[in-house]
C-alpha atoms as a PDB file:
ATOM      1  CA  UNK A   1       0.000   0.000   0.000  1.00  0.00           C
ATOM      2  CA  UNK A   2       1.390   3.223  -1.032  1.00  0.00           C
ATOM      3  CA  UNK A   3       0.223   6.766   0.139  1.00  0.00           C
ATOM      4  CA  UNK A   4       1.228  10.088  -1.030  1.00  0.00           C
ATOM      5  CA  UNK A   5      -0.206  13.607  -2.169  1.00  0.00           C
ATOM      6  CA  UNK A   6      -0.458  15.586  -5.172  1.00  0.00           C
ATOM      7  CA  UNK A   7      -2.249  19.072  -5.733  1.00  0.00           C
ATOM      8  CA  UNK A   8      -3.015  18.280  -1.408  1.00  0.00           C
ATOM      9  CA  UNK A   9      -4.961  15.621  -2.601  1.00  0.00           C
ATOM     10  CA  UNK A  10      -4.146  12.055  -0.574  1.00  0.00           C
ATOM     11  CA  UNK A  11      -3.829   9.323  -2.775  1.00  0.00           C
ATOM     12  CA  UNK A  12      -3.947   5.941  -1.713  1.00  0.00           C
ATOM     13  CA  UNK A  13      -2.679   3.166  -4.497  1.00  0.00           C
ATOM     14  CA  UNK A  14      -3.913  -1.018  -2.876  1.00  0.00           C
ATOM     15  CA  UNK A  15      -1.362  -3.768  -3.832  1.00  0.00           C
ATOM     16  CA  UNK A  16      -4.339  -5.050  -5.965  1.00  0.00           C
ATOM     17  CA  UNK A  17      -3.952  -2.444  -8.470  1.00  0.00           C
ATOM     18  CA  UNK A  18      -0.653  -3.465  -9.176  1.00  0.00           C
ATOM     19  CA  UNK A  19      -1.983  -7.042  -9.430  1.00  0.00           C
ATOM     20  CA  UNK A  20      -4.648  -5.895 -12.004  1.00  0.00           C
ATOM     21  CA  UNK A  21      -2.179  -4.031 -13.975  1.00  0.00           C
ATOM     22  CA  UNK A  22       0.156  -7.146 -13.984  1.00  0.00           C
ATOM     23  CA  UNK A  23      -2.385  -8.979 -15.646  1.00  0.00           C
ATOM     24  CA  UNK A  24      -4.198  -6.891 -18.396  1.00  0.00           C
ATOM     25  CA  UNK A  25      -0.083  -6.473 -19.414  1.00  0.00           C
ATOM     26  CA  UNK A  26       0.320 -10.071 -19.584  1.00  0.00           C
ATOM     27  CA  UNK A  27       1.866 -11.182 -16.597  1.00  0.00           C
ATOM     28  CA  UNK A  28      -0.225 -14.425 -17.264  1.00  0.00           C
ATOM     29  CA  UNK A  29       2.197 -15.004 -20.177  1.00  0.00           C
ATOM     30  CA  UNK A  30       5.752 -13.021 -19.728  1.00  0.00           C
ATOM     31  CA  UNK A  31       7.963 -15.513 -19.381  1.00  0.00           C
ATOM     32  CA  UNK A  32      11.261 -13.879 -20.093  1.00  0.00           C
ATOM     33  CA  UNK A  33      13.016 -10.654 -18.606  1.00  0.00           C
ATOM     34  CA  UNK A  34      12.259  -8.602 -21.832  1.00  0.00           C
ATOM     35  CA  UNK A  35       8.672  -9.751 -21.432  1.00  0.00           C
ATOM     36  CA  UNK A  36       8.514  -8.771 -17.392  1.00  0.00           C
ATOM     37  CA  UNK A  37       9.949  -5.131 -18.543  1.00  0.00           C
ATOM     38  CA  UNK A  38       7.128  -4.579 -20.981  1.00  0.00           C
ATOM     39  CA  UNK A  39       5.167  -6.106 -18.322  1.00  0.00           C
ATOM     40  CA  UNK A  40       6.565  -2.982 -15.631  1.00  0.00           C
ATOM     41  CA  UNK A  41       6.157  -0.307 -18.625  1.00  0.00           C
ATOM     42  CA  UNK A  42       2.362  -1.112 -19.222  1.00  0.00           C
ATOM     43  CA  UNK A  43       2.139  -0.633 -15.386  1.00  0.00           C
ATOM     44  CA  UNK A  44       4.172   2.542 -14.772  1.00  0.00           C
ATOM     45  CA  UNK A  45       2.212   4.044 -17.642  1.00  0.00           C
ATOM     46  CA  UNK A  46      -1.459   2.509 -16.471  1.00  0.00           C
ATOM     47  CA  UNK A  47      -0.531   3.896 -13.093  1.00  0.00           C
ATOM     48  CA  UNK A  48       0.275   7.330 -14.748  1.00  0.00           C
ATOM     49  CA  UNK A  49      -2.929   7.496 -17.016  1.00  0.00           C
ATOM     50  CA  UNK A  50      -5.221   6.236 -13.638  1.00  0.00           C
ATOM     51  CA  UNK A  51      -3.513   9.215 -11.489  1.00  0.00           C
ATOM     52  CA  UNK A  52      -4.364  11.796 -14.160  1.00  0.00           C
ATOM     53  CA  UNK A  53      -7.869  10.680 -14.634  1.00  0.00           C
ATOM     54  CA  UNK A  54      -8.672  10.638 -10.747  1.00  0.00           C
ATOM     55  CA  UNK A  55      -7.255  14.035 -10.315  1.00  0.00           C
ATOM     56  CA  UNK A  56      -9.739  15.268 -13.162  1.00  0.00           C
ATOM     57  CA  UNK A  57     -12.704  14.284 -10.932  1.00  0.00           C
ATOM     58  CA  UNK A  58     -10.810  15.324  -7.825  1.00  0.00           C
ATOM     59  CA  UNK A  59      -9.912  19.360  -9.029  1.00  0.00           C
ATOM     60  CA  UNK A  60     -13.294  19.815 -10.487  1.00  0.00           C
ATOM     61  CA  UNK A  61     -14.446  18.818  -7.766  1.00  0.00           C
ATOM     62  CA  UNK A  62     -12.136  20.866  -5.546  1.00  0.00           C
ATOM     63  CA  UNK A  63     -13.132  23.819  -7.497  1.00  0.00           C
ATOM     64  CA  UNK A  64     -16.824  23.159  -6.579  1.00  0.00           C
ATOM     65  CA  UNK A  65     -16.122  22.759  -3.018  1.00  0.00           C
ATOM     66  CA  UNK A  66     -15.838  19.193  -2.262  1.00  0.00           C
ATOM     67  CA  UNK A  67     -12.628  17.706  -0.550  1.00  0.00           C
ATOM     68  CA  UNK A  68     -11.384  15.397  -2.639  1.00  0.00           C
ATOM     69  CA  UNK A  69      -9.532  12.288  -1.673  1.00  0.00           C
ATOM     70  CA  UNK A  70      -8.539   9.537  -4.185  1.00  0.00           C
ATOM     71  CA  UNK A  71      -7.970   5.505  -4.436  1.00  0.00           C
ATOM     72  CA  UNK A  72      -6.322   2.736  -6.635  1.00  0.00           C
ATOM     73  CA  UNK A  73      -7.654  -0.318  -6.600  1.00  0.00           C
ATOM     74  CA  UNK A  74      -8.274  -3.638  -8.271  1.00  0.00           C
ATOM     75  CA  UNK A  75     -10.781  -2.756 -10.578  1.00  0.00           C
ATOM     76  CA  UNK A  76      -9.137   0.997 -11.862  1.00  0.00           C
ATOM     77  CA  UNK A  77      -9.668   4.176  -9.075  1.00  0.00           C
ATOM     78  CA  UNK A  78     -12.080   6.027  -7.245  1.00  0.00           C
ATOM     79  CA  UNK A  79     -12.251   9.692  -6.319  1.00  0.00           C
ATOM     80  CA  UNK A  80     -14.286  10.910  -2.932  1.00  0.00           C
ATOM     81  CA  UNK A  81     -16.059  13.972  -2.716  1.00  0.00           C
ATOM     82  CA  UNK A  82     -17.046  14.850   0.894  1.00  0.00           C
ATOM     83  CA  UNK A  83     -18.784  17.575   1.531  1.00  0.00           C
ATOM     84  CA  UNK A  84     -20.216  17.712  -2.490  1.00  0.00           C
ATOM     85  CA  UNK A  85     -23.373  19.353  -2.516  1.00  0.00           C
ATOM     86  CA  UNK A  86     -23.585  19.324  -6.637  1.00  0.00           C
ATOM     87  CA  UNK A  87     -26.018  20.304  -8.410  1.00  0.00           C
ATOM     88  CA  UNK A  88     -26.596  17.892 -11.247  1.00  0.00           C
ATOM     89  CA  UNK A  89     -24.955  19.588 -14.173  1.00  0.00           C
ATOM     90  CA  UNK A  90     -21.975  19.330 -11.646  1.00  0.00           C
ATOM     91  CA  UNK A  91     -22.530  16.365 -11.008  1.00  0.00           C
ATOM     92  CA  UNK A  92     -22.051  15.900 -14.825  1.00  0.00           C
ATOM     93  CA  UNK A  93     -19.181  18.214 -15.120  1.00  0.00           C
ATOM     94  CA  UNK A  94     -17.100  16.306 -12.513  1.00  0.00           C
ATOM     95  CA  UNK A  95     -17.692  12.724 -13.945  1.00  0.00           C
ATOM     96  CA  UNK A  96     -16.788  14.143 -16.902  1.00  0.00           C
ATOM     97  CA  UNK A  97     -13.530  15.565 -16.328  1.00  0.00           C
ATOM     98  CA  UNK A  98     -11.810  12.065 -15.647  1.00  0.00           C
ATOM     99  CA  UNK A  99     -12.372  11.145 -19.004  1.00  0.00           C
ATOM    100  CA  UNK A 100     -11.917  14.526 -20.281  1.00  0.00           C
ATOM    101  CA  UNK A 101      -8.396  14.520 -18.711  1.00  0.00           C
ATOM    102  CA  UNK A 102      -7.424  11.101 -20.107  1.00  0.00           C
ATOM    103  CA  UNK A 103      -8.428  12.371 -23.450  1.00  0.00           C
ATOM    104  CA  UNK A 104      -6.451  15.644 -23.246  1.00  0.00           C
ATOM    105  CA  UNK A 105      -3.200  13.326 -22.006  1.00  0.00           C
ATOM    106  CA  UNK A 106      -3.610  10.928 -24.699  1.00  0.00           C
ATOM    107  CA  UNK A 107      -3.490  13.756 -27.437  1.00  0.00           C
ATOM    108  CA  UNK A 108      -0.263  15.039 -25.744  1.00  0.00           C
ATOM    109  CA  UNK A 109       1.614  11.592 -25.781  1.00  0.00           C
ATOM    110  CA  UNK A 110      -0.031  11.088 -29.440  1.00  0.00           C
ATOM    111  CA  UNK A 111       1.707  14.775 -30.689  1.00  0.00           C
ATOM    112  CA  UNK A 112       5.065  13.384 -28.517  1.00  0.00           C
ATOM    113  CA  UNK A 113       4.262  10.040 -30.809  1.00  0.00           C
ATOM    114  CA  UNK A 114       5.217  11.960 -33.891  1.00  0.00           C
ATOM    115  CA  UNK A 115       8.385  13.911 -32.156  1.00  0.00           C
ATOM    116  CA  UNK A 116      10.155  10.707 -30.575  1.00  0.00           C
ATOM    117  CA  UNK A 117       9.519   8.101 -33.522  1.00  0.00           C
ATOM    118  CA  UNK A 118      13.187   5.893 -34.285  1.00  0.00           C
ATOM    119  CA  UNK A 119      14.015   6.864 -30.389  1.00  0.00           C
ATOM    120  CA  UNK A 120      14.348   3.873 -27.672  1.00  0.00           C
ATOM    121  CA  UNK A 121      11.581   1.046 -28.200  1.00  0.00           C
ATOM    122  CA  UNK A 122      10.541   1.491 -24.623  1.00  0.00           C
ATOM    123  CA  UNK A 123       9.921   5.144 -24.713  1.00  0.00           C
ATOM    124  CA  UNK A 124       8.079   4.394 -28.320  1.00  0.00           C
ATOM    125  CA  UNK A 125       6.593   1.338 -26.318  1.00  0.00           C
ATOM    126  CA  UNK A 126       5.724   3.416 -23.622  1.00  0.00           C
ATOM    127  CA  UNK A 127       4.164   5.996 -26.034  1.00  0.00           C
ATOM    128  CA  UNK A 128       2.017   3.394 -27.628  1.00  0.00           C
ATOM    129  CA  UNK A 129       0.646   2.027 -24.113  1.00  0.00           C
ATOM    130  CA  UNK A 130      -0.403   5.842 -23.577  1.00  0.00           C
ATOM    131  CA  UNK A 131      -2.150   6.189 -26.405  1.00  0.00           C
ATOM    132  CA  UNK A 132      -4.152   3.129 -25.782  1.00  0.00           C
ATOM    133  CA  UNK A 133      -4.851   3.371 -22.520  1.00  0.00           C
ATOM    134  CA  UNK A 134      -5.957   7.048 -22.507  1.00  0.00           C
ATOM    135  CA  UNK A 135      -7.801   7.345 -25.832  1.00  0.00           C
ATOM    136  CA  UNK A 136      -8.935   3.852 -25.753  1.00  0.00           C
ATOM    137  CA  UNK A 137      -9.905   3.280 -21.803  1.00  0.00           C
ATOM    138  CA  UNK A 138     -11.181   6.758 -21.641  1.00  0.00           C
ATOM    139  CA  UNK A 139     -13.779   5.780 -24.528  1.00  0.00           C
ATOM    140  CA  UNK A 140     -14.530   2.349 -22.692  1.00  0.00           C
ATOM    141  CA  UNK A 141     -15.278   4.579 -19.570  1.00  0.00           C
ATOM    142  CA  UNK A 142     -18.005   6.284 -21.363  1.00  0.00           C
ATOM    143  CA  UNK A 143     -19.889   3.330 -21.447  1.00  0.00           C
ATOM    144  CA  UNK A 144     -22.940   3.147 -20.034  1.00  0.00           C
ATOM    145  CA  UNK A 145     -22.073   0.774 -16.895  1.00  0.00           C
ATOM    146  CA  UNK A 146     -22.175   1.549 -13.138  1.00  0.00           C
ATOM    147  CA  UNK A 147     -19.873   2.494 -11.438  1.00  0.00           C
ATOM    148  CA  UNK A 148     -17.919   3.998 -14.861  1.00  0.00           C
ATOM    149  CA  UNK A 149     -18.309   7.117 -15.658  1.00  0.00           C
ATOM    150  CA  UNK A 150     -20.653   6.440 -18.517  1.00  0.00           C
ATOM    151  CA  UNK A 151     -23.456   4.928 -15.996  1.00  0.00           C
ATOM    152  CA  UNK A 152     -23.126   7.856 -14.050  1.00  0.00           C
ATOM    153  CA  UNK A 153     -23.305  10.514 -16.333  1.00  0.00           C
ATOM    154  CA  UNK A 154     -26.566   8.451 -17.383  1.00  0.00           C
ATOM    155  CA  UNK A 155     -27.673   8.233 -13.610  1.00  0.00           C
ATOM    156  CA  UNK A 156     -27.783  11.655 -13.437  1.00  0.00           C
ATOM    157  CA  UNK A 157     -29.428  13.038 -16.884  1.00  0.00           C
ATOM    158  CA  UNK A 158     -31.851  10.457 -16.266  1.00  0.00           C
ATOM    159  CA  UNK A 159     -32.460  10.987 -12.288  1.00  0.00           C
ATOM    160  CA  UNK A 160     -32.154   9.340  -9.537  1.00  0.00           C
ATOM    161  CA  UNK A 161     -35.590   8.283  -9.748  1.00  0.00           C
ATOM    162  CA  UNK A 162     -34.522   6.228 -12.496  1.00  0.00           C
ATOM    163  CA  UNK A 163     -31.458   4.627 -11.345  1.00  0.00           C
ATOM    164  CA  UNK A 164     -32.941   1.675 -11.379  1.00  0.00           C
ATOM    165  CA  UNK A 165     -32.811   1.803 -15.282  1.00  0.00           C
ATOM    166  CA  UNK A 166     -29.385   2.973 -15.311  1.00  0.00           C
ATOM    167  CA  UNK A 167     -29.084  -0.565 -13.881  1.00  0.00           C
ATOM    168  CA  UNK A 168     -30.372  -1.916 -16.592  1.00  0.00           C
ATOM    169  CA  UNK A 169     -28.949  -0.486 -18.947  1.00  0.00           C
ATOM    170  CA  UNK A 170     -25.790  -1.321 -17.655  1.00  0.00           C
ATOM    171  CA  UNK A 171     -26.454  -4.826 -17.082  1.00  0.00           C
ATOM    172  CA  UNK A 172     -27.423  -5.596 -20.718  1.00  0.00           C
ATOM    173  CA  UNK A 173     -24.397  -3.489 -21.804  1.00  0.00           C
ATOM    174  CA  UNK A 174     -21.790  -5.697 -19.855  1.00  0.00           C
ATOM    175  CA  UNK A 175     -23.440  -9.031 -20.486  1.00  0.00           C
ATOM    176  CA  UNK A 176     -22.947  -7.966 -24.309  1.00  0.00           C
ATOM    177  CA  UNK A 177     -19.650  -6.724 -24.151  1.00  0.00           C
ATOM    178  CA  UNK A 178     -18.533  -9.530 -21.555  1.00  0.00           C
ATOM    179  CA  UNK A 179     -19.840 -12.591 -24.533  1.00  0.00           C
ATOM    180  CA  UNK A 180     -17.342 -10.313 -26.634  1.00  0.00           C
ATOM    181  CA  UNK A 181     -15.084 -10.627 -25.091  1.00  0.00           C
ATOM    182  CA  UNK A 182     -14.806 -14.565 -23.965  1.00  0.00           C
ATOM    183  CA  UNK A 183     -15.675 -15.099 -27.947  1.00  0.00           C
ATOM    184  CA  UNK A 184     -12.246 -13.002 -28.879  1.00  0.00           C
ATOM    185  CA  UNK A 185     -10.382 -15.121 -25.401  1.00  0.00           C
ATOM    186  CA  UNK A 186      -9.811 -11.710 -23.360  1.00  0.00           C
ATOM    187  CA  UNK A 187     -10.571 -13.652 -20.099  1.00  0.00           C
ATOM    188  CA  UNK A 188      -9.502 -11.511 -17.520  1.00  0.00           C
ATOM    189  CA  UNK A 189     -11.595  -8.380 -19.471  1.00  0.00           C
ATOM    190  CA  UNK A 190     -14.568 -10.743 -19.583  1.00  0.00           C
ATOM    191  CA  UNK A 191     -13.794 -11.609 -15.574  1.00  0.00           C
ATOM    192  CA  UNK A 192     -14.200  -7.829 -14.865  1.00  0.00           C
ATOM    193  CA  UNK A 193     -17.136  -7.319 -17.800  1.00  0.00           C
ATOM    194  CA  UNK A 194     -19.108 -10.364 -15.695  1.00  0.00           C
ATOM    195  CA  UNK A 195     -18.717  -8.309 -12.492  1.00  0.00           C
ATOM    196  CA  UNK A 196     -19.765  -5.016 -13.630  1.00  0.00           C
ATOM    197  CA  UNK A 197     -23.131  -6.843 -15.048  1.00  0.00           C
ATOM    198  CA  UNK A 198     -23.205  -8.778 -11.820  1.00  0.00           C
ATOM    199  CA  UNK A 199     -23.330  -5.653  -9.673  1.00  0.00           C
ATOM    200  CA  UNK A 200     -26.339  -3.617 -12.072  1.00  0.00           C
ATOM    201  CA  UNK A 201     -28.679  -6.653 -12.008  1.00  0.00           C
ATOM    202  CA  UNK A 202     -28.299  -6.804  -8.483  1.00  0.00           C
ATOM    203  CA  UNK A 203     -28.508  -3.075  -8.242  1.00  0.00           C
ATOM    204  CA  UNK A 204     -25.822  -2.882  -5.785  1.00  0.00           C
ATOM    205  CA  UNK A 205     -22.650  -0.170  -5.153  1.00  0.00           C
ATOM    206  CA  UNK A 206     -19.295  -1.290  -6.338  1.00  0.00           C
ATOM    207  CA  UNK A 207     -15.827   0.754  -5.799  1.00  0.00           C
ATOM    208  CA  UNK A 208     -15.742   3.285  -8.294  1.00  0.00           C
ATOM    209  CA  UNK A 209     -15.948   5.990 -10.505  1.00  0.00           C
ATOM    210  CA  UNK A 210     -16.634   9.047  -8.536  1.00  0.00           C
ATOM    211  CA  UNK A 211     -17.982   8.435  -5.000  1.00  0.00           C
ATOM    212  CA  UNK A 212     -19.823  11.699  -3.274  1.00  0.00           C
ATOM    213  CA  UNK A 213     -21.256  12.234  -0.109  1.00  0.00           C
END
C-alpha cells in the first residue's frame, strides 16, 4: 500500500492495483526478462494514465467545493467527494472531467508520438501504451455501466428516480460486451465485464468511478 499527495490531494494506491495491472499487461504469459519489462512499462504508464484521470474528478471537484480524496484499486480508481453538494450539471461536469483529462493526455503523448519516432523502443513502447490506454480506456469509460463514468453521467441526466434503469442499462451493456469478449479469449476483461453486469442486475454499489457524499 502506497500513500502520497499531489495538488493536497491524498492518494492511496492497494497492492491489488498493481496485481490488475500485472495482468491486463500479460503477466499471465511473460515468461522472459524482456517480457517482465514490458510487463513494468504497461504498469508505470497505467498507473500514470489512472492518477491523471482521478485528479480530473478530484480538481473539479475541488473547485466546486468538495474535498477530494482519491484511491487505486483492483478494478481501476475512485475519487471521494465529501462535503459535495452538486447540483446535477456538476454532477455531470465532474464525472466528466476524468475522461476529459485522459483524453487531453492521450493527445499530448499522441503529438510526442510523432516527435520521438526511431528513439528507444521502450519510450516508443511506452508511447504506444499511452495512447491506448488514454484514448482507448477513456472511450470504454463512457460506457454506459455503473460504477464507470458512462453509468453515471446516465444516472444523473436520467435521475435518480430512475437509477434503477441505469441498472439496466448497464447490465445488458456488460453481459454484451462480456460474450465479446470470452468469444475473442480476453478472459480476464470478460472476468471484470461479468462483475460489472453482476453488480447492475443486483442493483448494488461497487468501488468506483466518482464516490460523493
Amino acid at each position: 500500500m502506497i500513500k502520497f499527495s499531489l495538488f493536497r490531494i491524498p492518494i492511496l494506491v492497494e497492492g491489488w492495483f498493481w496485481l490488475t495491472c500485472v495482468l491486463l499487461g500479460g503477466g499471465f504469459a511473460a515468461q522472459t526478462p524482456e517480457a517482465w519489462i514490458r510487463v513494468a512499462v504497461w504498469a508505470l504508464v497505467v498507473f500514470v494514465s489512472v492518477i491523471v484521470h482521478e485528479l480530473g474528478h478530484a480538481l473539479s471537484g475541488k473547485y466546486f467545493g468538495a474535498d477530494p480524496a482519491i484511491k487505486l484499486h483492483g478494478f481501476g480508481g475512485s475519487t471521494f467527494l465529501p462535503a459535495g453538494g452538486f447540483s446535477r450539471v456538476q454532477n455531470i461536469l465532474v464525472t466528466a472531467a476524468g475522461p476529459g483529462a485522459g483524453f487531453l493526455l492521450g493527445l499530448i503523448i499522441w503529438g510526442l508520438d510523432r516527435a520521438v519516432r526511431g528513439e528507444p523502443e521502450l519510450l516508443t513502447l511506452a508511447i504506444r501504451y499511452g495512447i491506448y490506454v488514454n484514448i482507448l480506456w477513456s472511450l470504454l469509460n463512457l460506457l454506459p455501466i455503473l460504477p464507470l463514468d458512462g453509468g453515471q453521467i446516465l444516472r444523473d441526466l436520467l435521475g435518480t428516480r430512475r437509477e434503477s434503469l441505469t441498472a439496466r442499462i448497464g447490465f445488458v451493456t456488460a453481459t454484451v460486451l462480456c460474450v465479446w469478449t470470452l468469444s475473442a479469449e480476453y478472459y480476464f476483461s470478460a472476468f471484470m465485464l461479468a462483475m460489472l453486469a453482476y453488480h447492475n442486475f443486483r442493483q448494488e454499489p461497487m468501488e468506483g468511478g466518482v464516490i460523493r457524499g
